[in-house]
N, C-alpha and C. Protein backbone atom coordinates (compact mmCIF):
# COMPACT_ATOMS: atom_id res chain seq x y z
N UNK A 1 135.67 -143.31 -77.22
CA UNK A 1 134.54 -143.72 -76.42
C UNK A 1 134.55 -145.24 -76.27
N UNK A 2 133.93 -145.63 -75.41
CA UNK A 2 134.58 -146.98 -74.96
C UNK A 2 133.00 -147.20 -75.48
N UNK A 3 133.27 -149.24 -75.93
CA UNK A 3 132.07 -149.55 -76.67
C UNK A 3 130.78 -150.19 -75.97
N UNK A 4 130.79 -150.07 -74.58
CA UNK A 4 129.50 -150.31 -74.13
C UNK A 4 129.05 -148.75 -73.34
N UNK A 5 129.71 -147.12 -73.48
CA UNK A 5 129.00 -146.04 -72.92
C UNK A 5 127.69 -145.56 -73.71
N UNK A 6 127.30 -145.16 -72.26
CA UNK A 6 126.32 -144.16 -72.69
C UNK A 6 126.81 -143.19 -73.41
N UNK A 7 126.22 -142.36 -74.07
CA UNK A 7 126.54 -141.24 -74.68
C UNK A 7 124.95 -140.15 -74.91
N UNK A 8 125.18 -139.57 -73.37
CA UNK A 8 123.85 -138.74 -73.21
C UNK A 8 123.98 -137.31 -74.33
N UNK A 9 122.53 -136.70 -75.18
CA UNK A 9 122.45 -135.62 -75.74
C UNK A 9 123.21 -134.75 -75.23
N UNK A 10 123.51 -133.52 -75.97
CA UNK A 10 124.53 -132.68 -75.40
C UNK A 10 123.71 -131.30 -74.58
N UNK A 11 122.19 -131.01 -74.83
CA UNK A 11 121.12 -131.07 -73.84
C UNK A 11 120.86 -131.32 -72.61
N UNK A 12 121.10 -132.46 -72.42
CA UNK A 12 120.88 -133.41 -71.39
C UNK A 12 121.98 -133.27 -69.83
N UNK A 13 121.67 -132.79 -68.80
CA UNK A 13 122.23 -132.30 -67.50
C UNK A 13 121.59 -133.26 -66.66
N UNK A 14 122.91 -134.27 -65.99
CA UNK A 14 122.54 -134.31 -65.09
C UNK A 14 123.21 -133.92 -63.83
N UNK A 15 122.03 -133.79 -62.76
CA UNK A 15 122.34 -133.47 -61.52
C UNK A 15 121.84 -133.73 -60.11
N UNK A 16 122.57 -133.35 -58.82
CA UNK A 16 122.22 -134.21 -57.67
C UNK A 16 120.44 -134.14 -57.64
N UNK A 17 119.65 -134.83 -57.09
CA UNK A 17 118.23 -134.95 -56.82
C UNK A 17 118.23 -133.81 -55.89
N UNK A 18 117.07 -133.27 -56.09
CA UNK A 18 116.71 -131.78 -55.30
C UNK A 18 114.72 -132.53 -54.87
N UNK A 19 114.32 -132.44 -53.81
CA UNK A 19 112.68 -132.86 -53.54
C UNK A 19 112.49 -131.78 -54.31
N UNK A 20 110.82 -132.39 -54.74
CA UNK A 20 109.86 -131.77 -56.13
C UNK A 20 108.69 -131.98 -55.64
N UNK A 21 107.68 -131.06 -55.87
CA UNK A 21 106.39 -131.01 -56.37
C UNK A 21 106.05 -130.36 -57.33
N UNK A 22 104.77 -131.32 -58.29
CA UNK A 22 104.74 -130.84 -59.60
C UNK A 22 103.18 -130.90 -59.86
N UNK A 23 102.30 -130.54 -60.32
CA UNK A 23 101.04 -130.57 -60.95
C UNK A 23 101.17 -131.54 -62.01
N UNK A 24 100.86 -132.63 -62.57
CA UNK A 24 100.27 -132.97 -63.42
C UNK A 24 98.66 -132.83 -64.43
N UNK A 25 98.84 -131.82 -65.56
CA UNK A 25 97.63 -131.79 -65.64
C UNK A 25 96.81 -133.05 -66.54
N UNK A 26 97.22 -133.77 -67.18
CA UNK A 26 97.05 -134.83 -67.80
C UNK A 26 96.10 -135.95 -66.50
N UNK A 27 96.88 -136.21 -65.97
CA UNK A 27 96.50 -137.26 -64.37
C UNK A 27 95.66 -136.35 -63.55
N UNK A 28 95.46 -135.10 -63.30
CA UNK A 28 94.84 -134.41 -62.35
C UNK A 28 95.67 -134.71 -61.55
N UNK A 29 97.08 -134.58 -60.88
CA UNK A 29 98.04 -134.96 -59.58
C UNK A 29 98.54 -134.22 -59.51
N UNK A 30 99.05 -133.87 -57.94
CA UNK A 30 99.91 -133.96 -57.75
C UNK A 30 101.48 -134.40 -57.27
N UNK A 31 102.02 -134.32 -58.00
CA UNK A 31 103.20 -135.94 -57.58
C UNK A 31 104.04 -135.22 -56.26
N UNK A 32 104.68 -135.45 -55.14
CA UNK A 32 105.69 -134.98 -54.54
C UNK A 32 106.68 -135.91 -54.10
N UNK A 33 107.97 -136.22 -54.55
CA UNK A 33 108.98 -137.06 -54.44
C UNK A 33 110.19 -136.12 -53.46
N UNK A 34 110.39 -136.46 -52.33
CA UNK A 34 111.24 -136.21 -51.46
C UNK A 34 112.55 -136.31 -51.69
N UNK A 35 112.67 -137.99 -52.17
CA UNK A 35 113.81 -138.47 -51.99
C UNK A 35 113.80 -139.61 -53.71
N UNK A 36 114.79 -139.36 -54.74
CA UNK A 36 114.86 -140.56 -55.71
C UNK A 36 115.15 -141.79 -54.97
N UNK A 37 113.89 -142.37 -55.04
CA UNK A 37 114.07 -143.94 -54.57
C UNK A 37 113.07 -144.77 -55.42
N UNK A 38 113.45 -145.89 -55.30
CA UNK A 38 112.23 -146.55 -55.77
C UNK A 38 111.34 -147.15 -54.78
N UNK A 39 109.85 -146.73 -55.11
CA UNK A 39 109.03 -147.15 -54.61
C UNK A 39 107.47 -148.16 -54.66
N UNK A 40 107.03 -148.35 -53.71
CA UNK A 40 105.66 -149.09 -53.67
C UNK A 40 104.68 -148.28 -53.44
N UNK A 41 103.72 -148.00 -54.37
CA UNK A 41 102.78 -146.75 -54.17
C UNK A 41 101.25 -147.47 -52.57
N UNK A 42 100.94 -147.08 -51.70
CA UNK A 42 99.38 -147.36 -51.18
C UNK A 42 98.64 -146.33 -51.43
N UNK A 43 97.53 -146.25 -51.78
CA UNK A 43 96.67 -145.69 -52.00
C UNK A 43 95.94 -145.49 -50.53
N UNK A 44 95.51 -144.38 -50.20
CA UNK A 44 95.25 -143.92 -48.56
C UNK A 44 93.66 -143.76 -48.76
N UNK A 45 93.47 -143.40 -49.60
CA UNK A 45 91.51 -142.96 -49.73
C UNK A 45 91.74 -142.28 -51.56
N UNK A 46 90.52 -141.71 -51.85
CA UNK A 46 90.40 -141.28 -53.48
C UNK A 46 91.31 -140.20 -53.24
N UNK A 47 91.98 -139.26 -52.68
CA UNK A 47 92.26 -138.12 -52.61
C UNK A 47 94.25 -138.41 -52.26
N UNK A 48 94.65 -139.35 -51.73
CA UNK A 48 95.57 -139.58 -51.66
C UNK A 48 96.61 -140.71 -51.72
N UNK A 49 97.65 -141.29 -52.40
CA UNK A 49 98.68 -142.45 -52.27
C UNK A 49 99.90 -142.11 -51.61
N UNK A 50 100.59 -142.42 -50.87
CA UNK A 50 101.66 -142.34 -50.24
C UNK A 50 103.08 -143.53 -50.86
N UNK A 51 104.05 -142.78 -51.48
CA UNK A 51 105.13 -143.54 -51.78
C UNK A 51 106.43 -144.53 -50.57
N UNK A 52 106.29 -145.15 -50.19
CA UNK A 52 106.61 -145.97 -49.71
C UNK A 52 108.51 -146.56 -50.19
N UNK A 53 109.13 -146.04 -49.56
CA UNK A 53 110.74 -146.30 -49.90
C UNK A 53 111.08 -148.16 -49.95
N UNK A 54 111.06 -148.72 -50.97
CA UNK A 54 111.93 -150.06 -51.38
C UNK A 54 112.97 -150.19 -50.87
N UNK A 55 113.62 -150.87 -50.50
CA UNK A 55 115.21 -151.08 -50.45
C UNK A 55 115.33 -150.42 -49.52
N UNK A 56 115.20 -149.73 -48.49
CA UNK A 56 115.24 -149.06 -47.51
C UNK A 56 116.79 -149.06 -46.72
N UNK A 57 117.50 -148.34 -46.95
CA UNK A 57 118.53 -147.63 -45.98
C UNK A 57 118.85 -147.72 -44.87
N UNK A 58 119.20 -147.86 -43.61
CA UNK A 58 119.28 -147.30 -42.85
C UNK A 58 119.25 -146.11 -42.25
N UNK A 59 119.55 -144.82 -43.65
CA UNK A 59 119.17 -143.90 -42.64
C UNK A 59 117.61 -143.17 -43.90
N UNK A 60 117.36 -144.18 -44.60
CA UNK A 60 116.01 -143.77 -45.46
C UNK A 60 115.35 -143.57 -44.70
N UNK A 61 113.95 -142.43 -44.87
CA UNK A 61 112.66 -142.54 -44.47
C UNK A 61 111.66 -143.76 -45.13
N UNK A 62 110.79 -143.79 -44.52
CA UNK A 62 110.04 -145.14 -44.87
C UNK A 62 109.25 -144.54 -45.86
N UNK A 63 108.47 -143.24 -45.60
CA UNK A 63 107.74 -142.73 -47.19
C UNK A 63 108.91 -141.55 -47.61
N UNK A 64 108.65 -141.63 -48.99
CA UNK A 64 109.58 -140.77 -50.09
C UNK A 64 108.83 -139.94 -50.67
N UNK A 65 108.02 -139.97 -50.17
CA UNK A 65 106.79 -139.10 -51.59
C UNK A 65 105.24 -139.42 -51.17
N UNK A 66 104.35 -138.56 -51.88
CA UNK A 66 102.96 -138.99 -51.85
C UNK A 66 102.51 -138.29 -53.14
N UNK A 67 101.30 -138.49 -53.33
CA UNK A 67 100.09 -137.94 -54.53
C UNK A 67 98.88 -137.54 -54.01
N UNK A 68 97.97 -136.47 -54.46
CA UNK A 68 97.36 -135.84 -54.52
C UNK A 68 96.37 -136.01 -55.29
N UNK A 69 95.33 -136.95 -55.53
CA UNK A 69 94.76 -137.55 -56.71
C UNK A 69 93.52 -136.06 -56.86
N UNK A 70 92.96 -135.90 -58.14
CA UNK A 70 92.10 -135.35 -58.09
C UNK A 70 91.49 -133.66 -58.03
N UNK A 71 92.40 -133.43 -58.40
CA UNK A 71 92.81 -132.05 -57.84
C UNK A 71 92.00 -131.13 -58.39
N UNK A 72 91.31 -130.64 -59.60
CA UNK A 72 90.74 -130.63 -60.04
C UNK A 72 89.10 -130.16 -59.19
N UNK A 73 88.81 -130.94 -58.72
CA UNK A 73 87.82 -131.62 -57.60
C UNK A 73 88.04 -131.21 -56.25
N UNK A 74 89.37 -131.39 -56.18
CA UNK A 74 89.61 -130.78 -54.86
C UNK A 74 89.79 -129.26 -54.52
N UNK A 75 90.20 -128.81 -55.37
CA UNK A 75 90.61 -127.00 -55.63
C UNK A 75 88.91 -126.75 -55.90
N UNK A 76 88.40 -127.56 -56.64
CA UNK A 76 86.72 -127.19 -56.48
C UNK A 76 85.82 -126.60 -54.96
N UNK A 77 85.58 -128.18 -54.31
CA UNK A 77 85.86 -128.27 -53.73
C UNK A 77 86.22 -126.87 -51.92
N UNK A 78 87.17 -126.80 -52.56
CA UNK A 78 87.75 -125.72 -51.72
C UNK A 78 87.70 -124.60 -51.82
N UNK A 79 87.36 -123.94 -53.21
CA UNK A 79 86.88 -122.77 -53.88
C UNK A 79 88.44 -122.18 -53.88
N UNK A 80 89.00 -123.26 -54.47
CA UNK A 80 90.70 -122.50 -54.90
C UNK A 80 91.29 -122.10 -56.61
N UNK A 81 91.55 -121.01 -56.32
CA UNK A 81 91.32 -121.08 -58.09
C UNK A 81 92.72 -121.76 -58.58
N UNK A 82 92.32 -122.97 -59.99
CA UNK A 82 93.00 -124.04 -60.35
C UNK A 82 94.37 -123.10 -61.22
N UNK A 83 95.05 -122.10 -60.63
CA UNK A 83 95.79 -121.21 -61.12
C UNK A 83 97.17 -120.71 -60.41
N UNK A 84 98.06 -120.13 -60.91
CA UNK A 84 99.14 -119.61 -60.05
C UNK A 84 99.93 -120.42 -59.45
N UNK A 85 101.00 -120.41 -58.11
CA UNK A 85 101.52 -121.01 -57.54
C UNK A 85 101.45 -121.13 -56.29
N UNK A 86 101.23 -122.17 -55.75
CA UNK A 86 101.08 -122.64 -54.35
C UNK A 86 102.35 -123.53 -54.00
N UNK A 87 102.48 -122.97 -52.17
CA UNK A 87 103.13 -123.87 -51.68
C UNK A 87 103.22 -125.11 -51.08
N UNK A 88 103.79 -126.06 -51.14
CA UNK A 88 103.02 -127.08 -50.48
C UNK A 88 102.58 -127.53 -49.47
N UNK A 89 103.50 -126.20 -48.19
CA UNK A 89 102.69 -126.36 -47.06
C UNK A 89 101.09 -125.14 -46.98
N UNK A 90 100.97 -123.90 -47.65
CA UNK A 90 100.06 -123.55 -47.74
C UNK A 90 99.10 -124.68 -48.39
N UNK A 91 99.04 -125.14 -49.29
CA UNK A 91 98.01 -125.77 -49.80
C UNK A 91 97.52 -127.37 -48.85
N UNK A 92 98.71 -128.18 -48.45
CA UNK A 92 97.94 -128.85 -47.00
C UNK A 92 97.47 -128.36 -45.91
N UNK A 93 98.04 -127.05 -45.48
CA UNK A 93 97.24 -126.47 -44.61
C UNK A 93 95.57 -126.08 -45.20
N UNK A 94 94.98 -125.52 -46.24
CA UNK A 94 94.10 -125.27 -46.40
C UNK A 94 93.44 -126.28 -46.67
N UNK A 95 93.76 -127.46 -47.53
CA UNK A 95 93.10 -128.64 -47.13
C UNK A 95 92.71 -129.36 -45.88
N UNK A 96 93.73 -129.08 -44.73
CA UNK A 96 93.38 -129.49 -43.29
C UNK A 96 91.86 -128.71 -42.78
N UNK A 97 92.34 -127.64 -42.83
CA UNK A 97 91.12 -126.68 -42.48
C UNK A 97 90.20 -126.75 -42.96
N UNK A 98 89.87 -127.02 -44.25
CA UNK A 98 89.04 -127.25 -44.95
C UNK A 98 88.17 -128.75 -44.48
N UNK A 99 88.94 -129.55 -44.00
CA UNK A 99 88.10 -130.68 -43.57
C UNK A 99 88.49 -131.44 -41.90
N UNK A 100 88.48 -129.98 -40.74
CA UNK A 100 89.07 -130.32 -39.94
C UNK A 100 88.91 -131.93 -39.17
N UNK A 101 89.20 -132.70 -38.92
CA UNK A 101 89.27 -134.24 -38.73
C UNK A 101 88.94 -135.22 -39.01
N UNK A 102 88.79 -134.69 -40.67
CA UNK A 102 88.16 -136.05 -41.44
C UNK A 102 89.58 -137.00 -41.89
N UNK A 103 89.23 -138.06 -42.30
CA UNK A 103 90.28 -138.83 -43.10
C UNK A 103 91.38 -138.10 -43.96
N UNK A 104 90.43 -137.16 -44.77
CA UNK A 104 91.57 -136.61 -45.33
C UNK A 104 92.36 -135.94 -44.75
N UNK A 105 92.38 -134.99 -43.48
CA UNK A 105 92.77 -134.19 -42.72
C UNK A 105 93.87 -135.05 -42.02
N UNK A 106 94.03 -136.19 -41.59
CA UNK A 106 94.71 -136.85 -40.45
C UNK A 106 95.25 -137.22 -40.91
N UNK A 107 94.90 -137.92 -42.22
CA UNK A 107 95.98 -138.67 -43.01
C UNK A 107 96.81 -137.62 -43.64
N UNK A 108 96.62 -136.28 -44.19
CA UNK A 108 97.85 -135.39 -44.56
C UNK A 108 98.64 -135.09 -43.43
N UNK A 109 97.76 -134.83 -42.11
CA UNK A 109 98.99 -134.55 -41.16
C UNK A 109 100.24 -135.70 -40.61
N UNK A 110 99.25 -136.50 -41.01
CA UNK A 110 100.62 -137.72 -40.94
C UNK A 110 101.54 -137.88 -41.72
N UNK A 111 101.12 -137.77 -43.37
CA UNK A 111 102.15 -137.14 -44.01
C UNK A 111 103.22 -136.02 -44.26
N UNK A 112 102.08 -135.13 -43.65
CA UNK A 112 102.99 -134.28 -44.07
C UNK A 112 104.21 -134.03 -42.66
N UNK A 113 103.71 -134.60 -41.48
CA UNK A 113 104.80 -134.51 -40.61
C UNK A 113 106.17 -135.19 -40.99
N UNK A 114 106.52 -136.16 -42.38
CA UNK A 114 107.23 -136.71 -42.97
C UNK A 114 108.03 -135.88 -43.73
N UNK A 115 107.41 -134.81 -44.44
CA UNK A 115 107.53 -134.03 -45.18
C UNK A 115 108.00 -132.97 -45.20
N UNK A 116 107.89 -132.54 -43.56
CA UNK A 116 107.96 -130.90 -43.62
C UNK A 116 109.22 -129.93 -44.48
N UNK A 117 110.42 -130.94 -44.50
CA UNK A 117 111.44 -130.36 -45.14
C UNK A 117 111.26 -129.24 -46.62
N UNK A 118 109.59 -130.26 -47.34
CA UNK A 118 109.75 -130.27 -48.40
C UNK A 118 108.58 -129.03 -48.74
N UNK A 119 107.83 -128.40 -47.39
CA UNK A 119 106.81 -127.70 -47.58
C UNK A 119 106.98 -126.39 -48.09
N UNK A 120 108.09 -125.79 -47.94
CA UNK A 120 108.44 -124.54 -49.37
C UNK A 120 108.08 -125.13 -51.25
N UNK A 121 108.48 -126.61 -51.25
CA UNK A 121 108.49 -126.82 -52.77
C UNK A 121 106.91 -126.33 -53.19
N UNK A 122 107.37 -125.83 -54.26
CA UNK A 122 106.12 -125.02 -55.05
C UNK A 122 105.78 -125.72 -55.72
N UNK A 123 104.26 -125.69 -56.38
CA UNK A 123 103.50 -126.23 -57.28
C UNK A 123 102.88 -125.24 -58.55
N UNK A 124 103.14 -125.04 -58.95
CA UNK A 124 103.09 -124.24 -60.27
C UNK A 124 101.40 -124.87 -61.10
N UNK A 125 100.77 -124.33 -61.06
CA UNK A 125 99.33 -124.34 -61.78
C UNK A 125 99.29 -123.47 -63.09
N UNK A 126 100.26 -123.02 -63.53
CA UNK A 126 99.73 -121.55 -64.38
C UNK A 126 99.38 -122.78 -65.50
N UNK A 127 99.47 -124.09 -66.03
CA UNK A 127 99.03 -124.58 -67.19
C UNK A 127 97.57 -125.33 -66.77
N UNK A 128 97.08 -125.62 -65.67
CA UNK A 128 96.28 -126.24 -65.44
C UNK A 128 95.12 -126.54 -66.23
N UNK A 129 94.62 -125.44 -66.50
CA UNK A 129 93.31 -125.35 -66.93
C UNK A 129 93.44 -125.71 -68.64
């Protein structure tokens, strides 16, 4: 072994980046990362931040990701039970509907028109509560 390697656990896999959405139940979030990049988070209103691609590419998108603040509140809210698995385009769609042309509504469709690739990724709730 050469004397400046890493030497990752024998556990430890890595592999190409696949887009994610995940529940956080600790934060109340949900995180969704498109693309591993590093980013600059904006905050859009209480309910949402949009990740913002650094270093930008040429053929990068400008957002990589967004968050879901609150969720908790929002599945309230919506009378969604904080359970099971959702997709991530079912669950912006019912948030749209749920508040047809408010802030929150316009601002997901703007996101999520960024996104659409990623609207099968599932969100898994079964630990939520």
């Amino acid at each position: 072994m050469q004397q400046n390697a890493v030497a990752w656990p024998k556990e430890v896999e890595i592999s190409t980046f696949r887009p994610v959405a995940y529940y956080d139940k600790h934060m109340d979030c949900i995180y969704v990362m498109t693309h591993d990049r590093s980013v600059t988070e904006h905050r859009i209103n209480e309910f949402f931040t949009v990740h913002e691609c650094n270093h930008r590419g040429p053929l990068d998108p400008e957002y990589v990701g967004f968050t879901i603040k609150g969720v908790r509140k929002l599945f309230k809210e919506l009378e969604l039970p904080l359970e099971g698995v959702y997709t991530l385009a079912s669950l912006i769609d019912q948030i749209v509907r749920s508040r047809p042309g408010s802030i929150v509504s316009e601002t997901l469709k703007l996101i999520y028109r960024e996104y659409t690739v990623a609207g099968d990724l599932e969100i898994d709730l079964k630990n939520a509560a």
